[in-house]
C-alpha atoms as a PDB file:
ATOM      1  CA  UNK A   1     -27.194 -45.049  22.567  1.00  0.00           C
ATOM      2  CA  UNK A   2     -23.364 -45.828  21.802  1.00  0.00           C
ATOM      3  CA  UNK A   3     -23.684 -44.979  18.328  1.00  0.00           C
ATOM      4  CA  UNK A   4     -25.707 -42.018  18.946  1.00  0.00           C
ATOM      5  CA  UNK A   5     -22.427 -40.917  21.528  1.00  0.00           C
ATOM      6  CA  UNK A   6     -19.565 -42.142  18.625  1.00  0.00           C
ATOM      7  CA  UNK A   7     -21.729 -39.957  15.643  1.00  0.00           C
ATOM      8  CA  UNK A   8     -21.612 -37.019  18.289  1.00  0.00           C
ATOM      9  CA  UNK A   9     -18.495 -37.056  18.852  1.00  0.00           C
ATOM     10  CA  UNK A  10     -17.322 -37.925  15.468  1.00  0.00           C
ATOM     11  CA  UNK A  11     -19.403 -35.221  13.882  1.00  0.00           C
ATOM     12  CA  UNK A  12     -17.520 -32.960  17.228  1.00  0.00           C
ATOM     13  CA  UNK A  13     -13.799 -33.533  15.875  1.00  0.00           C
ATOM     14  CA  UNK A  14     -14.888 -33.145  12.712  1.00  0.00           C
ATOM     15  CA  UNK A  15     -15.987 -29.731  13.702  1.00  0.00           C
ATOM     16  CA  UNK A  16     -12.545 -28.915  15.454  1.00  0.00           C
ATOM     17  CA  UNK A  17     -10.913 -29.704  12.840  1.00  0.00           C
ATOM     18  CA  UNK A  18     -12.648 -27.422  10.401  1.00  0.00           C
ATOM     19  CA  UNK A  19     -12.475 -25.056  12.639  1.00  0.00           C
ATOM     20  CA  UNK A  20      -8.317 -25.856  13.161  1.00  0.00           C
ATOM     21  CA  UNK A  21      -7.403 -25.902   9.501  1.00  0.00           C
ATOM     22  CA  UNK A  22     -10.120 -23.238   7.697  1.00  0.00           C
ATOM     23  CA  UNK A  23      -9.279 -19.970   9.864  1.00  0.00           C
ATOM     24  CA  UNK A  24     -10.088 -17.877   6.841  1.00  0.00           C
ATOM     25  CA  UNK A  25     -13.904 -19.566   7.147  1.00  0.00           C
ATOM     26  CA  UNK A  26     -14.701 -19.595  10.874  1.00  0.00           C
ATOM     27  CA  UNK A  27     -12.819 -16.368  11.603  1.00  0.00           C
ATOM     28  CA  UNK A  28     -13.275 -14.595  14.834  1.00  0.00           C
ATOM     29  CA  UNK A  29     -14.995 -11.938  14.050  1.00  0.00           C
ATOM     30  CA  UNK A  30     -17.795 -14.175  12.278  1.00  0.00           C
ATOM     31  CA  UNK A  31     -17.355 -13.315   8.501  1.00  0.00           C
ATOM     32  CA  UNK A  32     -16.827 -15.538   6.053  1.00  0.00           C
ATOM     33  CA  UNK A  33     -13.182 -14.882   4.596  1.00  0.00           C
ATOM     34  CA  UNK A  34     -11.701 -16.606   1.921  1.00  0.00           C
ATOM     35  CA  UNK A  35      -7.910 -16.661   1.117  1.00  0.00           C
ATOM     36  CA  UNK A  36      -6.251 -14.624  -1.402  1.00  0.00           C
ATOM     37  CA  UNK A  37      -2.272 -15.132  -0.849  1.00  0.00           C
ATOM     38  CA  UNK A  38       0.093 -15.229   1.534  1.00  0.00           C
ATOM     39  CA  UNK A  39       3.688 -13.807   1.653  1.00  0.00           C
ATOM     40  CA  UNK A  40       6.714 -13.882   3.901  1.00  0.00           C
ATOM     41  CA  UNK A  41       4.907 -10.562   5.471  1.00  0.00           C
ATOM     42  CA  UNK A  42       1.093 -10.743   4.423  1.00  0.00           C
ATOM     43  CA  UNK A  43      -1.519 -12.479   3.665  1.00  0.00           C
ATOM     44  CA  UNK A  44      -4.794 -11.392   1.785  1.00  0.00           C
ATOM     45  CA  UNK A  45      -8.464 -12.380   1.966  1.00  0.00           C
ATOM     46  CA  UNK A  46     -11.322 -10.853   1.266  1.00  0.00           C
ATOM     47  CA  UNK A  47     -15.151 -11.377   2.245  1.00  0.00           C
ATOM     48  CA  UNK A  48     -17.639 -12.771  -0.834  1.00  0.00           C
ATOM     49  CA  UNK A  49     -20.761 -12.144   0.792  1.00  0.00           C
ATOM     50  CA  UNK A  50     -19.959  -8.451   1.207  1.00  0.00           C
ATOM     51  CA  UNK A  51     -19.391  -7.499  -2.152  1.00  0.00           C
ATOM     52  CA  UNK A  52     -21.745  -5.370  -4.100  1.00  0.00           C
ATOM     53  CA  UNK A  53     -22.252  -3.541  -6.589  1.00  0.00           C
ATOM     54  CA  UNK A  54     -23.313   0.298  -5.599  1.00  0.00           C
ATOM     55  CA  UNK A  55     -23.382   1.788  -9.025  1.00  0.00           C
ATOM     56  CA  UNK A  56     -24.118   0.932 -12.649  1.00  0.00           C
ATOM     57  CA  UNK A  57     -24.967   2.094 -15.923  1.00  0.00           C
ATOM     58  CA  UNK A  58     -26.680   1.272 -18.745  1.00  0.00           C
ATOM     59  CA  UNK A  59     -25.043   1.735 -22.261  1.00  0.00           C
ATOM     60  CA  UNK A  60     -26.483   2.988 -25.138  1.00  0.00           C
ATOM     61  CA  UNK A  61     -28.069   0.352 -27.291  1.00  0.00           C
ATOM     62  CA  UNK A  62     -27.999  -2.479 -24.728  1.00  0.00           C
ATOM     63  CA  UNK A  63     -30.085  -3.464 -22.089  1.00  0.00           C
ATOM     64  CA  UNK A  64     -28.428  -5.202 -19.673  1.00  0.00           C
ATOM     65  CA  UNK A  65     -26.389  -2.544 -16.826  1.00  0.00           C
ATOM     66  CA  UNK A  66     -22.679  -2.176 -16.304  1.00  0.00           C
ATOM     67  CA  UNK A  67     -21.829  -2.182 -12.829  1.00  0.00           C
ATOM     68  CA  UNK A  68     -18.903   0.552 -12.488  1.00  0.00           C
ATOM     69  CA  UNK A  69     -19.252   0.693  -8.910  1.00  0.00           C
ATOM     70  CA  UNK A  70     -18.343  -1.909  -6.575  1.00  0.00           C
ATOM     71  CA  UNK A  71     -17.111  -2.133  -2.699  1.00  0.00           C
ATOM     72  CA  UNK A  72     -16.859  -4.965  -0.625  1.00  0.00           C
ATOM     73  CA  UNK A  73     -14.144  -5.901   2.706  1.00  0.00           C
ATOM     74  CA  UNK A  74     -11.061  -7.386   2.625  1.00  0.00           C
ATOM     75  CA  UNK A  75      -8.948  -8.232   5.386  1.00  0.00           C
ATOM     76  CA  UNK A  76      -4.764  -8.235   5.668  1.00  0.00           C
ATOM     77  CA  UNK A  77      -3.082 -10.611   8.199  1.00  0.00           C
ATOM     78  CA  UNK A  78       0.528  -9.128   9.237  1.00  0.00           C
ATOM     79  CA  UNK A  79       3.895 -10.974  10.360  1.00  0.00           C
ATOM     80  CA  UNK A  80       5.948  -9.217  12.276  1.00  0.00           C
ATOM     81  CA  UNK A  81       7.893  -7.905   9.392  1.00  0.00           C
ATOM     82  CA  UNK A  82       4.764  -6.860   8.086  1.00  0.00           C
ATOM     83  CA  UNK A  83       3.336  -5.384  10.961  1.00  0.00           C
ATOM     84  CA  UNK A  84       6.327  -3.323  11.568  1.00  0.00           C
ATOM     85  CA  UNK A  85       6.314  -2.348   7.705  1.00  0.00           C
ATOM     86  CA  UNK A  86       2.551  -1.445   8.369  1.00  0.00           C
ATOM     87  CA  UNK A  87       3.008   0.744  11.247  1.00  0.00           C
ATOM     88  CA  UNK A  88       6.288   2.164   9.328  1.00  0.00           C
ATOM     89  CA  UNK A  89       4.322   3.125   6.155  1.00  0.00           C
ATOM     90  CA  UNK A  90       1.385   4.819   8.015  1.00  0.00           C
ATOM     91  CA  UNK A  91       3.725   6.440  10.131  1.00  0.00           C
ATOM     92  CA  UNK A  92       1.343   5.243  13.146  1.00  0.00           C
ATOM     93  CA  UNK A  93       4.181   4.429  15.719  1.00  0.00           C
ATOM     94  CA  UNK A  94       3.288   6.661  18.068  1.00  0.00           C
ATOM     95  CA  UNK A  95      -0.068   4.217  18.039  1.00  0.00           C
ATOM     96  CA  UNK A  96       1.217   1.353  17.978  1.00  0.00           C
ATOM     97  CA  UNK A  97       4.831   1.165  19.623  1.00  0.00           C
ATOM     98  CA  UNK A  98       5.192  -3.044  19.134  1.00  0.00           C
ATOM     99  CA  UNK A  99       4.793  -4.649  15.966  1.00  0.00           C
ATOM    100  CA  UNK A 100       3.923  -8.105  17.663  1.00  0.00           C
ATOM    101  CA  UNK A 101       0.478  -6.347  18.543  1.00  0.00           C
ATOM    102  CA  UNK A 102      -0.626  -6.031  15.201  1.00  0.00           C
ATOM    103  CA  UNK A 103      -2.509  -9.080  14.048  1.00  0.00           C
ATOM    104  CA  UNK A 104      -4.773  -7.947  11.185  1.00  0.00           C
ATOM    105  CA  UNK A 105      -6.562  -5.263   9.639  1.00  0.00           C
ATOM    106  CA  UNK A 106     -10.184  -5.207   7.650  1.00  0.00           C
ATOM    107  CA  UNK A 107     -10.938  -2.397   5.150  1.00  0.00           C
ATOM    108  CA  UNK A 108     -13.885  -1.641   3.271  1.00  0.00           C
ATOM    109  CA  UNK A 109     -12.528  -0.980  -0.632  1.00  0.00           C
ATOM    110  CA  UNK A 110     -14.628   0.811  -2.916  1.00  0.00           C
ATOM    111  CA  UNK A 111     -13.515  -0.674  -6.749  1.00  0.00           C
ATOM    112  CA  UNK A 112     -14.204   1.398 -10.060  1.00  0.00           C
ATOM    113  CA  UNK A 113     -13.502  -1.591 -12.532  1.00  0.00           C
ATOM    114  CA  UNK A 114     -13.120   0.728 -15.664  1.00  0.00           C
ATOM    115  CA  UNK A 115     -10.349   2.527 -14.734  1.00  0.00           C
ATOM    116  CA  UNK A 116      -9.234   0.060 -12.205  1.00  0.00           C
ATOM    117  CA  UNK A 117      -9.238   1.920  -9.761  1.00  0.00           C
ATOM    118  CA  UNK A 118      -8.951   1.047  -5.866  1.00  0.00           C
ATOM    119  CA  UNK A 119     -10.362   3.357  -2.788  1.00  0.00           C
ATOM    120  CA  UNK A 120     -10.256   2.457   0.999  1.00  0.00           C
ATOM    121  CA  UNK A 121     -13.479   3.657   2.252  1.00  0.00           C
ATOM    122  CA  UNK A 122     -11.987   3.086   6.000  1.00  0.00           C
ATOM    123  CA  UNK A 123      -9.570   0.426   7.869  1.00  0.00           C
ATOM    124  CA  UNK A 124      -9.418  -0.901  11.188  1.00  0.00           C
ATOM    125  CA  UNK A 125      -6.141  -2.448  12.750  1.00  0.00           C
ATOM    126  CA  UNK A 126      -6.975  -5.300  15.372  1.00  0.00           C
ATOM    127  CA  UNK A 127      -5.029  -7.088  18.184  1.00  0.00           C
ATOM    128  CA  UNK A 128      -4.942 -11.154  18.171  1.00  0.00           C
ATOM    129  CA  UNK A 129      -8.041 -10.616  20.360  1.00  0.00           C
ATOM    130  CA  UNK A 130      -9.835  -8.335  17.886  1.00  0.00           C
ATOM    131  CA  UNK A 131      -9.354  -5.100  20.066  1.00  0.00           C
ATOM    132  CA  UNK A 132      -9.513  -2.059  18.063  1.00  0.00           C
ATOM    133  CA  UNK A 133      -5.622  -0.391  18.014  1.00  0.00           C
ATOM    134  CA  UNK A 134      -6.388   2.341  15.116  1.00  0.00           C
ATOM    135  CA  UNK A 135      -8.505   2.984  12.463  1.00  0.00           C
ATOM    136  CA  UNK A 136      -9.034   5.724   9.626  1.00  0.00           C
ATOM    137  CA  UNK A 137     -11.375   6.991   7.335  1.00  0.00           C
ATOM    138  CA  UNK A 138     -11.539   7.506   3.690  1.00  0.00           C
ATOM    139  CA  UNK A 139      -8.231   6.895   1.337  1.00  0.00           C
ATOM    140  CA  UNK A 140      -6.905   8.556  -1.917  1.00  0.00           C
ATOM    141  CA  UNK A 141      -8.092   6.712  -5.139  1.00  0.00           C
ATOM    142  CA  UNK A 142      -5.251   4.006  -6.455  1.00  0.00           C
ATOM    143  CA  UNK A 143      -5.410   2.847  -9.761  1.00  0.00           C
ATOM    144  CA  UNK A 144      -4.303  -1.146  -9.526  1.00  0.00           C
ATOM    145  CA  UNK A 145      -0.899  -2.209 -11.381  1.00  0.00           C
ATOM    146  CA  UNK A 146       1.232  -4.517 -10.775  1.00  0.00           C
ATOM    147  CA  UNK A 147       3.745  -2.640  -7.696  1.00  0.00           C
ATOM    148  CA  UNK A 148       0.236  -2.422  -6.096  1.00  0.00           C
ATOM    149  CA  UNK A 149      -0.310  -3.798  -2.800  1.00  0.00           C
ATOM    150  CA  UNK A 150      -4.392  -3.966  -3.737  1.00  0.00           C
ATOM    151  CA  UNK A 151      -4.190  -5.675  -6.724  1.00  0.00           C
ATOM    152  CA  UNK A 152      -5.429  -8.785  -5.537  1.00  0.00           C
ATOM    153  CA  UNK A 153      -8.013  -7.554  -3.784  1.00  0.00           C
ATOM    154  CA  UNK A 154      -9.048  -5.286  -7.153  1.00  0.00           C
ATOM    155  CA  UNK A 155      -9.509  -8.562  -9.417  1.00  0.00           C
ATOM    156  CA  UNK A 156     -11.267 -10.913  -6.522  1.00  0.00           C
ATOM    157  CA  UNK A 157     -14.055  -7.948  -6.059  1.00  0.00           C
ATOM    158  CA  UNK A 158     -14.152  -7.556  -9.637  1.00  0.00           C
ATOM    159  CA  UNK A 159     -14.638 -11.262 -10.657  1.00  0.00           C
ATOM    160  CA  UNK A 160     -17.202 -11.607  -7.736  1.00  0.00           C
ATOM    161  CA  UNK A 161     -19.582  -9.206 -10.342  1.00  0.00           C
ATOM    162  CA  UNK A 162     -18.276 -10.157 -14.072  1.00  0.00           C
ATOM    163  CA  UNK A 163     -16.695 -13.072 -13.842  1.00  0.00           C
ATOM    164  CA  UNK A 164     -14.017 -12.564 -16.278  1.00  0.00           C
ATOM    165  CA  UNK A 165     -11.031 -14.239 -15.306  1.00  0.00           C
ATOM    166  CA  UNK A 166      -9.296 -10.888 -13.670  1.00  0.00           C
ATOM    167  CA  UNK A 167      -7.217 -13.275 -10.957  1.00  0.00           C
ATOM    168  CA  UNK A 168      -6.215 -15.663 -13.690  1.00  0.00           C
ATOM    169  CA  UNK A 169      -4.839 -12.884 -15.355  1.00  0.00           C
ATOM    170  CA  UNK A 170      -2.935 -11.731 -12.925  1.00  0.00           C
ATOM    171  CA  UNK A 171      -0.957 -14.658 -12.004  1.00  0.00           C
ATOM    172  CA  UNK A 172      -1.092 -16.168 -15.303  1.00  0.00           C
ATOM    173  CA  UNK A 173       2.784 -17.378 -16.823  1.00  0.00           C
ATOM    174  CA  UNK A 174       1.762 -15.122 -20.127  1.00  0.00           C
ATOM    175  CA  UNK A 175       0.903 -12.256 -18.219  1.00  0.00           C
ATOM    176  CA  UNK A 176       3.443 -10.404 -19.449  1.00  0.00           C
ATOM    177  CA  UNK A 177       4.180 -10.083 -23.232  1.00  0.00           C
ATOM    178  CA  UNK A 178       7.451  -9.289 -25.095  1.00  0.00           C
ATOM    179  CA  UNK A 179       6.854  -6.201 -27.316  1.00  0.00           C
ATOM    180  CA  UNK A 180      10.309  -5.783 -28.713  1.00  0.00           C
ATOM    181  CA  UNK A 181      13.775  -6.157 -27.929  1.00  0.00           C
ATOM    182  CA  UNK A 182      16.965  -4.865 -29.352  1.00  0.00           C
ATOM    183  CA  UNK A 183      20.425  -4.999 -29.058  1.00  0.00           C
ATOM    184  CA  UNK A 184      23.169  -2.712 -30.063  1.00  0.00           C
ATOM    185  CA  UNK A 185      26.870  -3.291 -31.832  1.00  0.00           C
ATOM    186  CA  UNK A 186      28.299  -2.145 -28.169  1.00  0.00           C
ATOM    187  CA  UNK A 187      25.973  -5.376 -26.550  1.00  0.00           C
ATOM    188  CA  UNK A 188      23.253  -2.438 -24.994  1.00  0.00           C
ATOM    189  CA  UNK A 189      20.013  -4.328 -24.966  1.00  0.00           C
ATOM    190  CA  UNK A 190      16.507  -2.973 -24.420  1.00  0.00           C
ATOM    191  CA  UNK A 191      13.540  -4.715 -23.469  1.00  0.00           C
ATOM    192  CA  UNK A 192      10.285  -3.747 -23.658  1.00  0.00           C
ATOM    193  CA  UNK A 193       7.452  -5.865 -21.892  1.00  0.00           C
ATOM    194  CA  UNK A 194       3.144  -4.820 -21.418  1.00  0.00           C
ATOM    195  CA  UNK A 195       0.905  -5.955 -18.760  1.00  0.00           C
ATOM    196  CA  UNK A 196      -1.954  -7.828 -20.811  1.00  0.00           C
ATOM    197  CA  UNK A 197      -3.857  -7.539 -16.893  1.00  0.00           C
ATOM    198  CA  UNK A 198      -4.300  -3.636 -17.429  1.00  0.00           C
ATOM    199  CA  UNK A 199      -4.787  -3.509 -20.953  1.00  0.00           C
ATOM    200  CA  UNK A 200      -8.081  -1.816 -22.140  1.00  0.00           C
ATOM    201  CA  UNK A 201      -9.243  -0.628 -25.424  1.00  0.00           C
ATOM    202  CA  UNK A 202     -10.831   3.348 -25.560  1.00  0.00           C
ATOM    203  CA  UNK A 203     -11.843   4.146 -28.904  1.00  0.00           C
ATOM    204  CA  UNK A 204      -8.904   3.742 -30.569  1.00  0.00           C
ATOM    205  CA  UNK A 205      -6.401   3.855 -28.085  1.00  0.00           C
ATOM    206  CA  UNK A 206      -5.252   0.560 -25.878  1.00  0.00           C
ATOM    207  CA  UNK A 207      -4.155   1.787 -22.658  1.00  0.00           C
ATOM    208  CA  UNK A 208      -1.885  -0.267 -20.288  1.00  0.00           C
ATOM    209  CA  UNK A 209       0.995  -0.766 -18.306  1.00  0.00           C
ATOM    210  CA  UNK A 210       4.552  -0.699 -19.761  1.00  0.00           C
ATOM    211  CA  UNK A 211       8.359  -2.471 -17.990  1.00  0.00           C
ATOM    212  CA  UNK A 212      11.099  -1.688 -20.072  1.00  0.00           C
ATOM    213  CA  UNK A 213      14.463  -2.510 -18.952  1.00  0.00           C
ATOM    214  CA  UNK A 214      17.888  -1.519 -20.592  1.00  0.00           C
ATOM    215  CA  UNK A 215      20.900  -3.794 -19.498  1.00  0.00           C
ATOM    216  CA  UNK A 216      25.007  -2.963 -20.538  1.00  0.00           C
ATOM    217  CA  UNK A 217      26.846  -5.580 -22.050  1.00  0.00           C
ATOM    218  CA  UNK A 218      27.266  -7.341 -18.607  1.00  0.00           C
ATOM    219  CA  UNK A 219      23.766  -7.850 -18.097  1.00  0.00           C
ATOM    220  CA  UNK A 220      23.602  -4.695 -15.674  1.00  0.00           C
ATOM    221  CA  UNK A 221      20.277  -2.788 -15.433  1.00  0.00           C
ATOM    222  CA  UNK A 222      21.225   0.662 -15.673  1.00  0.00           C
ATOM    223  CA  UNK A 223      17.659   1.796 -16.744  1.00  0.00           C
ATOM    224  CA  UNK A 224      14.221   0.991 -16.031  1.00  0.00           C
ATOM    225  CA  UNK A 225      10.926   2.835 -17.009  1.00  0.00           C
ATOM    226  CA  UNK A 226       7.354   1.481 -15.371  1.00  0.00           C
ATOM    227  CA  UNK A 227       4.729   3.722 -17.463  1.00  0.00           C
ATOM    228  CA  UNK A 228       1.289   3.812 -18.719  1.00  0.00           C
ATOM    229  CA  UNK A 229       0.904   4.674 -21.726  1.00  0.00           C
ATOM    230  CA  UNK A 230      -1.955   5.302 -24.466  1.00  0.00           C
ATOM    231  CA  UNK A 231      -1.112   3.345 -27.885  1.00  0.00           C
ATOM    232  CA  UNK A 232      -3.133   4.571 -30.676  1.00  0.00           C
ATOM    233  CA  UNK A 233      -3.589   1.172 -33.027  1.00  0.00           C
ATOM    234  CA  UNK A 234      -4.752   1.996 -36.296  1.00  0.00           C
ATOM    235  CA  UNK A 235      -2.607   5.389 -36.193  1.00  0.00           C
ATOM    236  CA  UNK A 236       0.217   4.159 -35.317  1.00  0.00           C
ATOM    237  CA  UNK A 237       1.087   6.839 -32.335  1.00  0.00           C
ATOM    238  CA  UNK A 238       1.608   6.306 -28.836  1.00  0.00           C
ATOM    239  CA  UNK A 239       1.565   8.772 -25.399  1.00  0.00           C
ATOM    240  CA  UNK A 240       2.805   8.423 -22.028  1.00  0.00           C
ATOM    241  CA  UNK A 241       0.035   9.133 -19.186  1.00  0.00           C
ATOM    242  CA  UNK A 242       2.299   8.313 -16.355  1.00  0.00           C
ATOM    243  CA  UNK A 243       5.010   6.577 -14.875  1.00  0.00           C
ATOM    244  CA  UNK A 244       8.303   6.293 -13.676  1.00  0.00           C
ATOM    245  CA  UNK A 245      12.111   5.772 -14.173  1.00  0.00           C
ATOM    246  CA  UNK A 246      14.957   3.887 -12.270  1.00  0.00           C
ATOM    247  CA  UNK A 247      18.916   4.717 -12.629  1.00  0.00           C
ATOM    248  CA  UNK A 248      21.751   3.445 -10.342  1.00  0.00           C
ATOM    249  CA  UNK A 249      22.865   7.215  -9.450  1.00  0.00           C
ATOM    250  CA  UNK A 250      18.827   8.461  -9.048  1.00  0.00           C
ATOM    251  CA  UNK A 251      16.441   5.629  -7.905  1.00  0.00           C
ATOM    252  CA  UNK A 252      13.057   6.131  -8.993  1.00  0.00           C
ATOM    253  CA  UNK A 253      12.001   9.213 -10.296  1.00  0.00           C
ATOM    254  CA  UNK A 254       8.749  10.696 -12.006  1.00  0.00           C
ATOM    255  CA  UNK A 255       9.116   9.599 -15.732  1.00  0.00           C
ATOM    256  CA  UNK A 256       9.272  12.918 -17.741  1.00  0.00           C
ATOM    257  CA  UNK A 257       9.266  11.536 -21.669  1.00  0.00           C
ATOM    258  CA  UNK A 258       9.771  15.240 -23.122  1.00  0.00           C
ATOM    259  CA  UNK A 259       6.571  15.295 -24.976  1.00  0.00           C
ATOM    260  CA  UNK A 260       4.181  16.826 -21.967  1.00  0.00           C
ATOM    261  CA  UNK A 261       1.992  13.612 -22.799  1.00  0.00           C
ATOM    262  CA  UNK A 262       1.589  14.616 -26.728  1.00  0.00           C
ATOM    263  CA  UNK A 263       1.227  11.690 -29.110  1.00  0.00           C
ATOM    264  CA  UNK A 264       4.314  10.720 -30.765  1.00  0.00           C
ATOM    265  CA  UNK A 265       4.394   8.893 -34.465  1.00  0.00           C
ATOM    266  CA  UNK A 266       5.887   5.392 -34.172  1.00  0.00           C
ATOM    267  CA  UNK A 267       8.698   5.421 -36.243  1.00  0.00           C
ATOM    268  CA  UNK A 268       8.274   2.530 -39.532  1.00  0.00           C
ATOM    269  CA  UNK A 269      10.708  -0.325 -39.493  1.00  0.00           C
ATOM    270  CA  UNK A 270      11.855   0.584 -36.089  1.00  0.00           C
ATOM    271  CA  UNK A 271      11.948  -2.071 -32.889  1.00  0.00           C
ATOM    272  CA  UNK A 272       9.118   0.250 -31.348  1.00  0.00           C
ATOM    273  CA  UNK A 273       7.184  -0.424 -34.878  1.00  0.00           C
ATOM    274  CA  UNK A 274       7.100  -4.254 -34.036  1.00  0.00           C
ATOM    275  CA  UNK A 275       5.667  -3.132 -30.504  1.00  0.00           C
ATOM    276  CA  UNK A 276       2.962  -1.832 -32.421  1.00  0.00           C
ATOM    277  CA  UNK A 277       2.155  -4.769 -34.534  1.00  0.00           C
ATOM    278  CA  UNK A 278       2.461  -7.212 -31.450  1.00  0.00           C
ATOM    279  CA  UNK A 279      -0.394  -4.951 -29.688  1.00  0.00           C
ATOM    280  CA  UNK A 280      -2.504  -5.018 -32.780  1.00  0.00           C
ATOM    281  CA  UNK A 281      -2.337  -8.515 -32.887  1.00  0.00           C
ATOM    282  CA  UNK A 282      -3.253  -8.661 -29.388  1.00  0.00           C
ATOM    283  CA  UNK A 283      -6.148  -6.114 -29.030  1.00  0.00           C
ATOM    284  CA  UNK A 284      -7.550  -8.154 -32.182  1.00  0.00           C
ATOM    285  CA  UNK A 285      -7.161 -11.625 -30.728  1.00  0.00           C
ATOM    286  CA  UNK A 286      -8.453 -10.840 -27.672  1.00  0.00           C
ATOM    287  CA  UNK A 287     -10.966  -8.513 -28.399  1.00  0.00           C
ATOM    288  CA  UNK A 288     -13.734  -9.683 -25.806  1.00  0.00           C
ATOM    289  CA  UNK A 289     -10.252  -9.121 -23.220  1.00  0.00           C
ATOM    290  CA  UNK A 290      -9.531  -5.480 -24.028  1.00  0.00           C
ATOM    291  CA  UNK A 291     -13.271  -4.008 -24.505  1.00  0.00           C
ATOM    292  CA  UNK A 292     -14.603  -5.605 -20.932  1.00  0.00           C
ATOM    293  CA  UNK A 293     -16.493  -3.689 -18.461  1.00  0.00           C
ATOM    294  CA  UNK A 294     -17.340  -0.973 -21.008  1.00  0.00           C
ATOM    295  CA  UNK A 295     -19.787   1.287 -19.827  1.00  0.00           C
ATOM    296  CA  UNK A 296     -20.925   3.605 -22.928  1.00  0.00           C
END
């Protein structure tokens, strides 16, 4: 009888405990989150059981489908700095007047994993007691880089279905790669850095996300350009799709490269030429990297 009382109890404080330390498990509104990241002002989790995939295709010559639909929920926990950035960046303050009654908000995400591409099919903002403070339908389509918000959320939804190492990507030390760099006789340099997370190969073209910084001789930044661009490998040519550009006297502007998204020739024995044989190199070493999710 004793022992029977100590294993209850035992097995009891056991549960509390769980229950104290795994929030993101046995959450109050019963689903089973699992942690993402947390931040000064956020933190992320999203819900494994809930993701699915909605469409798919199968491509020519294979018989095994592509998913290139996916949604699922995720769920934001807020600070309140983050609250209060929330309710600043929906413009919602007329809803919700004080920060400190914004807890956390759960969205379901629809995910297009070939052109990465992020949609809120509708969020709901909560209270600490899981009252219902605003909510909203159906969001704009985001394609996921790295100043996105989502991006987290993109790869975890993503790697639920392929299983293709889209998180270790992102926070992996050699995300990042050095393209080229140059300096001038007057000590201008330029850097020019590509997101190996958002790289894909189409055809011919490998598509991904560009940083390229230029600092005076002081080390100052007194340009940046964030752009995706379309590098066409065995040609040797290269487009910009979008972006956009940072000066001290402007801020960030739309990046306008003067070509109205025309291909430009890479110049031979030029920094931008070494660019081109580092992404060769790259798109050929990691093949299986650049040509997954393909769907035709």
């Amino acid at each position: 009888m004793n022992t029977t009382i100590r294993c209850s109890a035992g097995l009891l404080l056991t549960f509390l405990f769980l229950f104290a330390v795994c929030p993101a498990v046995l959450a109050a509104d019963a689903r089973a989150w699992t942690w993402l990241s947390s931040g000064d002002k956020y933190s992320k989790y999203y819900a494994p059981a809930s993701v699915h995939v909605t469409q798919s295709v199968t491509p020519p010559g294979q018989t095994q489908a592509v998913a290139t639909e996916i949604t699922g929920e995720i769920k934001t926990t807020f600070t309140y700095e983050g609250a209060e950035e929330t309710i600043r960046n929906y413009n919602i303050g007329h809803v919700i007047q004080n920060p400190s009654q914004l807890s956390y908000a759960v969205a379901e995400v629809r995910v297009v994993p070939q052109s990465r591409i992020v949609q809120y099919l509708s969020e709901t903002f909560y209270d600490a007691a899981g009252n219902v403070l605003w909510s909203k339908g159906e969001g704009k389509e985001k394609e996921m880089n790295s100043q996105q918000f989502d991006e987290e959320f993109y790869a975890a939804l993503v790697d639920m279905v392929f299983h293709q190492g889209e998180m270790a990507r992102l926070r992996a030390d050699d995300r990042w790669i050095l393209l080229w760099s140059d300096e001038t006789a007057s000590g201008i340099k330029t850097q020019v850095t590509a997101d190996t997370s958002t790289m894909r190969r189409a055809g011919d073209n490998l598509i991904f996300w560009a940083w390229t910084e230029v600092r005076d001789a002081n080390g100052k930044a007194v340009e940046i350009k964030f752009d995706k661009r379309a590098v066409n490998l065995p040609q040797g040519t290269e487009r910009i799709v979008t972006g956009k550009y940072w000066s001290p006297t402007d801020g960030w502007q739309p990046l306008d490269d003067g070509y109205e998204g025309a291909y430009r020739m890479i110049t031979r024995e030029t920094p931008e030429e070494r660019g081109l044989i580092r992404l060769r190199a790259f798109a050929d070493g990691y093949s299986t990297w650049v040509k997954r999710y393909q769907a035709q």
